[in-house]
N, C-alpha and C. Protein backbone atom coordinates (compact mmCIF):
# COMPACT_ATOMS: atom_id res chain seq x y z
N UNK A 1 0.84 -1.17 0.00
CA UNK A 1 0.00 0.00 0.00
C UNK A 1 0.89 1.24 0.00
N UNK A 2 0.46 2.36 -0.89
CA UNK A 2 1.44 3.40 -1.03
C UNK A 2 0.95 4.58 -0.05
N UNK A 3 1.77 5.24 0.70
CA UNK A 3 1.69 6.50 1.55
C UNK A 3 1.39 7.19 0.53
N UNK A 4 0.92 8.44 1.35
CA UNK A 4 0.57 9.39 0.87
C UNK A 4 1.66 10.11 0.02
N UNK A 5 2.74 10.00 0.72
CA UNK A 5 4.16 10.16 0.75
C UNK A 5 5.00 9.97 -0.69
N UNK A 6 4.74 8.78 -0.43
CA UNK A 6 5.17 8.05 -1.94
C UNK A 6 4.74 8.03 -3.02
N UNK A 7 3.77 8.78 -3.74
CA UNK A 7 2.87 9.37 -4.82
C UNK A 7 3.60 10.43 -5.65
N UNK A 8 3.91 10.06 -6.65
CA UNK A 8 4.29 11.35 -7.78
C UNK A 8 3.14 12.05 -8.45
N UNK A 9 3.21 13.13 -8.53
CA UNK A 9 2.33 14.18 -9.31
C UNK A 9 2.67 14.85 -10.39
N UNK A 10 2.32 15.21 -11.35
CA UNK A 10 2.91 15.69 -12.42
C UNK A 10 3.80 16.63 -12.63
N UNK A 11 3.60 17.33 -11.24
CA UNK A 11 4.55 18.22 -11.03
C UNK A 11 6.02 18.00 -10.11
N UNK A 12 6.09 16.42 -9.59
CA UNK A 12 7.14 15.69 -9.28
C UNK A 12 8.02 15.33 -10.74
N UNK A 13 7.66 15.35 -11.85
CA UNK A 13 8.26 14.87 -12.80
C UNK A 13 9.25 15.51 -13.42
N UNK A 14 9.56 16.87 -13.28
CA UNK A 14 10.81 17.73 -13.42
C UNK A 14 11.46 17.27 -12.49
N UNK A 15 12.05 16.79 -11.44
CA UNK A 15 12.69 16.81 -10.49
C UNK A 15 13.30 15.25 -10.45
N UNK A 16 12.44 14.28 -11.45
CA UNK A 16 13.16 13.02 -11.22
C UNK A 16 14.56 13.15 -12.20
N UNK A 17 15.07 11.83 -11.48
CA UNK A 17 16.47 12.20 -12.10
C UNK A 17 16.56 11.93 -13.63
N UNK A 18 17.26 12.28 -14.36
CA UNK A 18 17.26 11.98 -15.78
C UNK A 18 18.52 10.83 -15.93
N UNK A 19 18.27 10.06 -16.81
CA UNK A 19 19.32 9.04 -17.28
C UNK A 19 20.38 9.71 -18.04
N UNK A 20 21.45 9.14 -18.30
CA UNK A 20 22.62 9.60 -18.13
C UNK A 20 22.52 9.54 -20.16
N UNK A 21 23.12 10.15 -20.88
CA UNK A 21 23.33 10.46 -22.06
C UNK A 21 24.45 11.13 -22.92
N UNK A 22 25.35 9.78 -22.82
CA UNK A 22 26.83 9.81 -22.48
C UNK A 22 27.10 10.23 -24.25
N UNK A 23 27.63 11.15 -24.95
CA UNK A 23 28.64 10.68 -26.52
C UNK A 23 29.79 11.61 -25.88
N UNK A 24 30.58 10.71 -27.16
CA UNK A 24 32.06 11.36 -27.66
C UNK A 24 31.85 12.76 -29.19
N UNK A 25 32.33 13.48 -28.74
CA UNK A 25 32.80 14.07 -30.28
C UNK A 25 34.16 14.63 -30.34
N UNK A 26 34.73 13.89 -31.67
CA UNK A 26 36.11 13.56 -32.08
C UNK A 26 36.22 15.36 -32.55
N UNK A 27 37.08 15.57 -32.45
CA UNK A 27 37.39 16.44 -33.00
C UNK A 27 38.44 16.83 -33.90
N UNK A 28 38.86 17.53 -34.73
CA UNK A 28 39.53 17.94 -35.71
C UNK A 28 40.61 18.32 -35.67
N UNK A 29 41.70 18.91 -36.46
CA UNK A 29 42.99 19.42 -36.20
C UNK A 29 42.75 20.81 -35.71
N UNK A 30 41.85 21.59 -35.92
CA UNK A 30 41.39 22.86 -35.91
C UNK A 30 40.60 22.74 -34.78
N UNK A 31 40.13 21.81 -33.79
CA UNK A 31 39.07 22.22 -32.62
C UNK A 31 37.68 21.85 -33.60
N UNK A 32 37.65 21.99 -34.85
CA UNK A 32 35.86 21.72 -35.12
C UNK A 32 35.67 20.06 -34.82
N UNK A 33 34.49 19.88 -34.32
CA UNK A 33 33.96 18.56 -34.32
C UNK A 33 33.40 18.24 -35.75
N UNK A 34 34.40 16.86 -35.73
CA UNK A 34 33.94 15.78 -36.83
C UNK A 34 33.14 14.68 -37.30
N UNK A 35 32.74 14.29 -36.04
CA UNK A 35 31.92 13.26 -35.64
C UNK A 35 31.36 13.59 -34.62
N UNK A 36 30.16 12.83 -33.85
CA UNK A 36 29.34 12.34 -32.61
C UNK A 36 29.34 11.07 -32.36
N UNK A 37 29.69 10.74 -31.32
CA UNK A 37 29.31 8.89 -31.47
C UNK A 37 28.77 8.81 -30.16
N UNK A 38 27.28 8.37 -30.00
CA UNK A 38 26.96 8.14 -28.52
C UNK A 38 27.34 6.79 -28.18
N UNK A 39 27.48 6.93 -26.59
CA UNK A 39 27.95 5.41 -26.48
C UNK A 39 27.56 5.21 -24.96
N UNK A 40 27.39 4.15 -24.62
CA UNK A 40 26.69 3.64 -23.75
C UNK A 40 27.48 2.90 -22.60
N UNK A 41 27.94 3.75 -21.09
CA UNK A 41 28.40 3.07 -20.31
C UNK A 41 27.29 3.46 -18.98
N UNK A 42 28.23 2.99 -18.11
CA UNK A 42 27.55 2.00 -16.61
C UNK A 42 26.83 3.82 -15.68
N UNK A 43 28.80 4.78 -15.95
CA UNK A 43 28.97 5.74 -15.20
C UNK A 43 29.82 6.92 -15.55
N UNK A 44 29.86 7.41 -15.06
CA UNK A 44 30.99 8.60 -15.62
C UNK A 44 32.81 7.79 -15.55
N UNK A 45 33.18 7.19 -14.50
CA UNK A 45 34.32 6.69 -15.03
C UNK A 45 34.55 5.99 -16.42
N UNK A 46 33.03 4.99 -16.30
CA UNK A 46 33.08 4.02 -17.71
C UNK A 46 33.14 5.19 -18.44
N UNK A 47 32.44 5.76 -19.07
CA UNK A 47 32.25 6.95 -20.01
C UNK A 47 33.81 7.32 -20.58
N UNK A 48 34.37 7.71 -19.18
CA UNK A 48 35.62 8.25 -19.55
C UNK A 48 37.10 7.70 -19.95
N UNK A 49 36.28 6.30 -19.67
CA UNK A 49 37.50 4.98 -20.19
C UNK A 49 37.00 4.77 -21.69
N UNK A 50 35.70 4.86 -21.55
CA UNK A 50 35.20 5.10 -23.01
C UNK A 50 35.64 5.75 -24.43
N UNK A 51 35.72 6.91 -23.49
CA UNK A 51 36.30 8.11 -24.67
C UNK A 51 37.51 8.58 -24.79
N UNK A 52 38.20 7.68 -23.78
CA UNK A 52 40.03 7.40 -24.66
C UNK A 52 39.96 7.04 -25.60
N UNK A 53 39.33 5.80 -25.90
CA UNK A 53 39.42 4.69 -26.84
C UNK A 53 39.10 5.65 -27.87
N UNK A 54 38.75 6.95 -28.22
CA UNK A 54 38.49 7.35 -29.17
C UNK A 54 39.81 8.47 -29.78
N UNK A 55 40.85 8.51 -28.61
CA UNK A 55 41.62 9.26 -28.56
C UNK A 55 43.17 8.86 -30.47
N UNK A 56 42.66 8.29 -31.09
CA UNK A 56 43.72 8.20 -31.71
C UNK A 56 43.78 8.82 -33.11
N UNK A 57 44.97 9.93 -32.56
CA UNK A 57 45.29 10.91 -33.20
C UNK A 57 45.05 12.12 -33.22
N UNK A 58 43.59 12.44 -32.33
CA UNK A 58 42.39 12.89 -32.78
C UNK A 58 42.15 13.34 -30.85
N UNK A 59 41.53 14.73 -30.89
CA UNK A 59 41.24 15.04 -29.63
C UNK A 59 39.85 14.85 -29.23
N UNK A 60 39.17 14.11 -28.52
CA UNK A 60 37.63 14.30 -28.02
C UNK A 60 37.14 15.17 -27.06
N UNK A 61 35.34 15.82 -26.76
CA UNK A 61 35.00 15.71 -25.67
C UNK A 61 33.94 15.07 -25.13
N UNK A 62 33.90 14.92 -24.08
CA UNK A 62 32.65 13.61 -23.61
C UNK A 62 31.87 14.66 -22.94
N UNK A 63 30.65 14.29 -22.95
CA UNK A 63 29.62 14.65 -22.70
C UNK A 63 28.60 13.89 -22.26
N UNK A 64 28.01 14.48 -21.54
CA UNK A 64 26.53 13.69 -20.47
C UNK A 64 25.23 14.60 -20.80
N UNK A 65 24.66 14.47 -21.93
CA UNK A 65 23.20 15.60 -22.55
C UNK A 65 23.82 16.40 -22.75
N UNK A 66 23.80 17.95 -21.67
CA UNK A 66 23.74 19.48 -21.96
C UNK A 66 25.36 19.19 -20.65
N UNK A 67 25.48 18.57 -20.42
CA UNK A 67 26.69 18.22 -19.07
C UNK A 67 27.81 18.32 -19.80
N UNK A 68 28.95 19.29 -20.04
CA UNK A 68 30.51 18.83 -20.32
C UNK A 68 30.98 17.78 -19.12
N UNK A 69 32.02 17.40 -19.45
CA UNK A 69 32.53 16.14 -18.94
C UNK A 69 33.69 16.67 -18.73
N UNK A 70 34.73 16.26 -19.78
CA UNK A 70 35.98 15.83 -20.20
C UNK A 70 36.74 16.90 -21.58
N UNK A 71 37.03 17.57 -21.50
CA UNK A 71 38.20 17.05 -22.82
C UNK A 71 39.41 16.44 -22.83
N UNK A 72 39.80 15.36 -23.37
CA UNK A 72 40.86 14.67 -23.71
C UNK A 72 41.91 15.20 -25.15
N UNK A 73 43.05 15.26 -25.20
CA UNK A 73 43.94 15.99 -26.16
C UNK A 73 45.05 14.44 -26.60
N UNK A 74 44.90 14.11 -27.87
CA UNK A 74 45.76 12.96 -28.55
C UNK A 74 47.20 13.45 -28.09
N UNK A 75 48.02 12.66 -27.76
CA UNK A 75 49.50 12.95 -27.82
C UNK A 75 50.34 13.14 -29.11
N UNK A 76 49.78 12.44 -30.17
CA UNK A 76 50.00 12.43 -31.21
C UNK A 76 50.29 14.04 -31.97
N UNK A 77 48.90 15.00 -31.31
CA UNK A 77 49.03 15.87 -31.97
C UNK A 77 50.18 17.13 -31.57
């Protein structure tokens, strides 16, 4: 049986948490982004073990929706 307590209202629904909406975008020699690639981990560490793997040659930043994350910079360059 649910409390009174425990009842969402429509106006509880801004406030729940949102799921996480992790991509990479690779970026260019110049800073422009070249790609998007969303990708799908657990957490923000996964995420960010994630978006090494995208690191070759090539600088990324990771992102969570409207959330900056990370930028990562290739050694290469």
């Amino acid at each position: 049986m649910l409390n009174k307590s425990d009842r969402f209202g429509f106006a509880d629904l801004d406030n729940l948490p949102a799921p996480s909406c992790y991509r990479v975008l690779v970026l260019g020699s110049e800073g422009q982004v070249t790609r998007m690639v969303p990708i799908k981990a657990r957490n923000d560490l996964d995420a960010e073990r994630l978006a090494r793997g995208f690191l070759d040659g090539h600088g990324v930043e990771l992102w969570d929706g409207m959330r900056f994350m990370e930028r990562f910079m290739s050694m290469d360059r």
